[in-house]
N, C-alpha and C. Protein backbone atom coordinates (compact mmCIF):
# COMPACT_ATOMS: atom_id res chain seq x y z
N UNK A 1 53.21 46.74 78.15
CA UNK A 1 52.61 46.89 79.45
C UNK A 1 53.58 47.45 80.47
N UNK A 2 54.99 47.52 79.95
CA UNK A 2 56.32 48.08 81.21
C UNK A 2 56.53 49.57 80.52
N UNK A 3 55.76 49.98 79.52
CA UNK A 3 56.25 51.63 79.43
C UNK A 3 55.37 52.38 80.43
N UNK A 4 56.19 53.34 80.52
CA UNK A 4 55.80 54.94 81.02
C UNK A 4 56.03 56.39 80.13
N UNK A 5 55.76 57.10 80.89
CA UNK A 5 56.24 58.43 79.79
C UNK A 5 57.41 58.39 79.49
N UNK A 6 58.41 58.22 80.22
CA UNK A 6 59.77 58.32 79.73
C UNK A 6 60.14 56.84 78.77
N UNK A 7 59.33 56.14 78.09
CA UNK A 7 59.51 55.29 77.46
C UNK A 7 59.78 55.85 75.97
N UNK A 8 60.97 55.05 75.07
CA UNK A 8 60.12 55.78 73.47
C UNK A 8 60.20 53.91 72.82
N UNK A 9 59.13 54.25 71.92
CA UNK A 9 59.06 52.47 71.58
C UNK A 9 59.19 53.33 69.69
N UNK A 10 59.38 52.09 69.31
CA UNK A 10 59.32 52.08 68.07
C UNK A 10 58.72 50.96 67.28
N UNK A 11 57.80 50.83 66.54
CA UNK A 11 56.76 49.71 65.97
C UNK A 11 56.87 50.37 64.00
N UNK A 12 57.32 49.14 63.58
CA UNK A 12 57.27 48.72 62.42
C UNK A 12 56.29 48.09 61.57
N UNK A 13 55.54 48.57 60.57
CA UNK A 13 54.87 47.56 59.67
C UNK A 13 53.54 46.53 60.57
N UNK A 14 53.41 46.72 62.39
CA UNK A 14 52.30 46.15 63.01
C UNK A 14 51.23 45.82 62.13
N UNK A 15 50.96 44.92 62.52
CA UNK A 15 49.65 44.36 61.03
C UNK A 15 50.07 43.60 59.78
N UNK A 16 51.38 43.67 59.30
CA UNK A 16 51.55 43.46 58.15
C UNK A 16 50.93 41.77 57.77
N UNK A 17 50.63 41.95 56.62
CA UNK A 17 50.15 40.02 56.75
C UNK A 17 48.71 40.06 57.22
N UNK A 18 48.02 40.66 57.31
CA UNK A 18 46.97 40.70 57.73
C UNK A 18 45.70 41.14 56.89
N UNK A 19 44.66 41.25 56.78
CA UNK A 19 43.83 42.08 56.00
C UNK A 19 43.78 43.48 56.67
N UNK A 20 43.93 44.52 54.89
CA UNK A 20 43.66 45.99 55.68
C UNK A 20 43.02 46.27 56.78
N UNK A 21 41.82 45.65 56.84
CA UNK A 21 40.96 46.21 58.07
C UNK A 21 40.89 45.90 59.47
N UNK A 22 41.69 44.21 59.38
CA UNK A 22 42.50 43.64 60.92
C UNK A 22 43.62 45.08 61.04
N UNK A 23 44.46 44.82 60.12
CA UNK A 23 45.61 45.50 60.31
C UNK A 23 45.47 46.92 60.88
N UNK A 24 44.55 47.56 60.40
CA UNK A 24 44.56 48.94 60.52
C UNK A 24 43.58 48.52 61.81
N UNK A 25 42.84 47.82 62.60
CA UNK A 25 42.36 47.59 63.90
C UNK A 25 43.17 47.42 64.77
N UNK A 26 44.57 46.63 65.05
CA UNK A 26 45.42 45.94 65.54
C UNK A 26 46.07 47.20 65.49
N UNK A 27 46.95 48.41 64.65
CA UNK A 27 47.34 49.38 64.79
C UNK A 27 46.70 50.19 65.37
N UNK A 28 45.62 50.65 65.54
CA UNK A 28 44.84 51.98 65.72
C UNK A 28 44.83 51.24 67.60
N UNK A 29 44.55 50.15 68.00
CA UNK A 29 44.96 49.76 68.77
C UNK A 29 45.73 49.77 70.20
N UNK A 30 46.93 49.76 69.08
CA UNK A 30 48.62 50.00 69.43
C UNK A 30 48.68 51.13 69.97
N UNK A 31 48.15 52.30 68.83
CA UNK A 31 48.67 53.64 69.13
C UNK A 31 47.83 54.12 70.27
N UNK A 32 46.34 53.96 70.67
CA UNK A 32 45.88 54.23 71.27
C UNK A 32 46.35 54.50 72.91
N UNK A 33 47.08 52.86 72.68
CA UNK A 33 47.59 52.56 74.30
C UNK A 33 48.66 53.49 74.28
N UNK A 34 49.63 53.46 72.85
CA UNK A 34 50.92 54.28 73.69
C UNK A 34 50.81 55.39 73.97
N UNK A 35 49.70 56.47 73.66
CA UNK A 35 49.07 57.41 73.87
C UNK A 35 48.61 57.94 74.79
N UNK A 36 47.38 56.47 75.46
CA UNK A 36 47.21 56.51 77.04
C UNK A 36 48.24 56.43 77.51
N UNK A 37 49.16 55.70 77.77
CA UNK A 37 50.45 55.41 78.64
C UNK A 37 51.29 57.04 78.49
N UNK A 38 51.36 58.42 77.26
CA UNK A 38 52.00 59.17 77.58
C UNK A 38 53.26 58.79 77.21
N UNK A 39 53.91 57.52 76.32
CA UNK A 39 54.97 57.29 75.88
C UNK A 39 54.72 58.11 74.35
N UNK A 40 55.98 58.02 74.26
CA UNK A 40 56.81 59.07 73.17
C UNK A 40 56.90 57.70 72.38
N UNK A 41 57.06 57.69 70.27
CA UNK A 41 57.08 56.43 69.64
C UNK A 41 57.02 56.98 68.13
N UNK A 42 57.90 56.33 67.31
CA UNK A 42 58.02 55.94 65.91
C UNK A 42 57.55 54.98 65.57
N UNK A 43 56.21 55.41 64.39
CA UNK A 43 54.84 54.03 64.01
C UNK A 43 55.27 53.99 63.00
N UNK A 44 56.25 53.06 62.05
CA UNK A 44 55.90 52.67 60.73
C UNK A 44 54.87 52.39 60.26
N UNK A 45 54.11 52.68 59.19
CA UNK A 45 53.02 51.43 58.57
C UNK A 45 52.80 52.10 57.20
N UNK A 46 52.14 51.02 56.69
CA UNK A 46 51.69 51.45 55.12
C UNK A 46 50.28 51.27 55.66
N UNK A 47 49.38 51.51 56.28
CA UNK A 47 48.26 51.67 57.00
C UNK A 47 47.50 53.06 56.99
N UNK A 48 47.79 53.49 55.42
CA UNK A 48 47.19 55.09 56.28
C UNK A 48 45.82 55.66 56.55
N UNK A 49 44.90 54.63 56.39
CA UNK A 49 43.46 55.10 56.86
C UNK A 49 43.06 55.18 57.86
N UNK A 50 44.64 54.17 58.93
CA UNK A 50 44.28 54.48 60.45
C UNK A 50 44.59 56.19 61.06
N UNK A 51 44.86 57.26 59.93
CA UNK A 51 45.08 58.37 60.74
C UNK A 51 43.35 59.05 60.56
N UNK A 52 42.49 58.11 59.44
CA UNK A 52 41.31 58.60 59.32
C UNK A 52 40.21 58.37 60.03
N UNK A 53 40.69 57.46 60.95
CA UNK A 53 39.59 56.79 62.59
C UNK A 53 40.19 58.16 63.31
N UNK A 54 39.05 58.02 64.26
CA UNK A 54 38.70 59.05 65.48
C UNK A 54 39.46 58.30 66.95
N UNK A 55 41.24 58.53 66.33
CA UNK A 55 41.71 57.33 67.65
C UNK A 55 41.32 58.37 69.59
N UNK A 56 41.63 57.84 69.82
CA UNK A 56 41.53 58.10 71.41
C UNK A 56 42.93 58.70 72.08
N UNK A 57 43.01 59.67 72.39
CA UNK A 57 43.99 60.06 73.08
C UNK A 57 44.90 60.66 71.52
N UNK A 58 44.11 61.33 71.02
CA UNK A 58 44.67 61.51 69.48
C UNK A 58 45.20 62.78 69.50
N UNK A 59 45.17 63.62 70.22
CA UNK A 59 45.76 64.90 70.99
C UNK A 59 47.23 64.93 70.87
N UNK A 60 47.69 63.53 71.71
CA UNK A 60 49.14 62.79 71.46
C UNK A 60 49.66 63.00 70.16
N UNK A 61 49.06 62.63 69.02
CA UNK A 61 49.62 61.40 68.05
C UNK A 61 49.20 62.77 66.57
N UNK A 62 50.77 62.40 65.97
CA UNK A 62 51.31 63.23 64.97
C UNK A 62 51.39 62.44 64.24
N UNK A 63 50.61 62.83 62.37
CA UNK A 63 51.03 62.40 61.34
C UNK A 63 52.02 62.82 60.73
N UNK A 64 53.19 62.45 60.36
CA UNK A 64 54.41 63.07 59.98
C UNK A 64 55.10 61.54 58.91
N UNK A 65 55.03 61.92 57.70
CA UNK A 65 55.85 61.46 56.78
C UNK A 65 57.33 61.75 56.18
N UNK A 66 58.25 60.57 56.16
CA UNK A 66 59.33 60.80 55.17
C UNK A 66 59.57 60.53 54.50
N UNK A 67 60.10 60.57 53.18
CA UNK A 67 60.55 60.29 52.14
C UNK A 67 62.20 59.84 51.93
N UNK A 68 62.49 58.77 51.21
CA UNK A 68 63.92 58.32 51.32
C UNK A 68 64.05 58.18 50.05
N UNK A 69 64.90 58.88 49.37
CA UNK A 69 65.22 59.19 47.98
C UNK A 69 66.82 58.82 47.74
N UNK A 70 66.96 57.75 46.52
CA UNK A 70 68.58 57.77 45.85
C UNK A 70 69.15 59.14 45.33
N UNK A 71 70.32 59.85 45.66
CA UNK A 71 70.26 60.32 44.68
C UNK A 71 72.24 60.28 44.20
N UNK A 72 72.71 60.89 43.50
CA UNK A 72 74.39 60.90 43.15
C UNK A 72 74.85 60.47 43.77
N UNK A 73 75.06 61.49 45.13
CA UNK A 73 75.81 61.12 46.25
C UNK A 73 75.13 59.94 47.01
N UNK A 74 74.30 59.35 46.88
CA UNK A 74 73.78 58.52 48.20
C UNK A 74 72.29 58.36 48.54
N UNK A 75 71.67 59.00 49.52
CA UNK A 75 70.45 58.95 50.04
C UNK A 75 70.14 59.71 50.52
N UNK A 76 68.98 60.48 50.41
CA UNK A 76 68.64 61.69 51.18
C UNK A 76 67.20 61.71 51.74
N UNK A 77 67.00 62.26 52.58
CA UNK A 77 65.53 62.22 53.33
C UNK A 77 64.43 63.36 53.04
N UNK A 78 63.79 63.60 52.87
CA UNK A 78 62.61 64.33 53.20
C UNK A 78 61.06 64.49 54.10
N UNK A 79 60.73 65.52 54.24
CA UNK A 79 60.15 65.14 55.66
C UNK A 79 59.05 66.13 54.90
């Protein structure tokens, strides 16, 4: 309720523990507001049917996946 645009939030796993369909309500939710509010934000979730609702203020809001892979050297990302 204290962000603005110049806010960036970051939300993890929201819902988890929950049934899919709370969970993915309680997220779709979330994103909605930070959307209205015009804040900037990194959504974790294993939730992905919430990118298949008709969210609000969805203009905002980018599906973008990464991938985190072992490999020789270490760890590497993909996007």
């Amino acid at each position: 309720r204290c962000c603005t645009k110049d806010s960036l939030v970051f939300v993890d796993e929201l819902g988890r523990g929950t049934s899919p369909r709370d969970g993915t309500s309680i997220a779709a939710a979330v994103m909605e507001a930070m959307a209205k509010s015009g804040m900037s934000g990194v959504f974790a979730t294993h939730l992905h049917e919430i990118f298949d609702l008709p969210l609000q203020g969805s203009d905002r809001i980018r599906n973008k996946q990464i991938a985190i892979d072992e490999c020789e050297h270490g760890m590497r990302s993909s996007t």
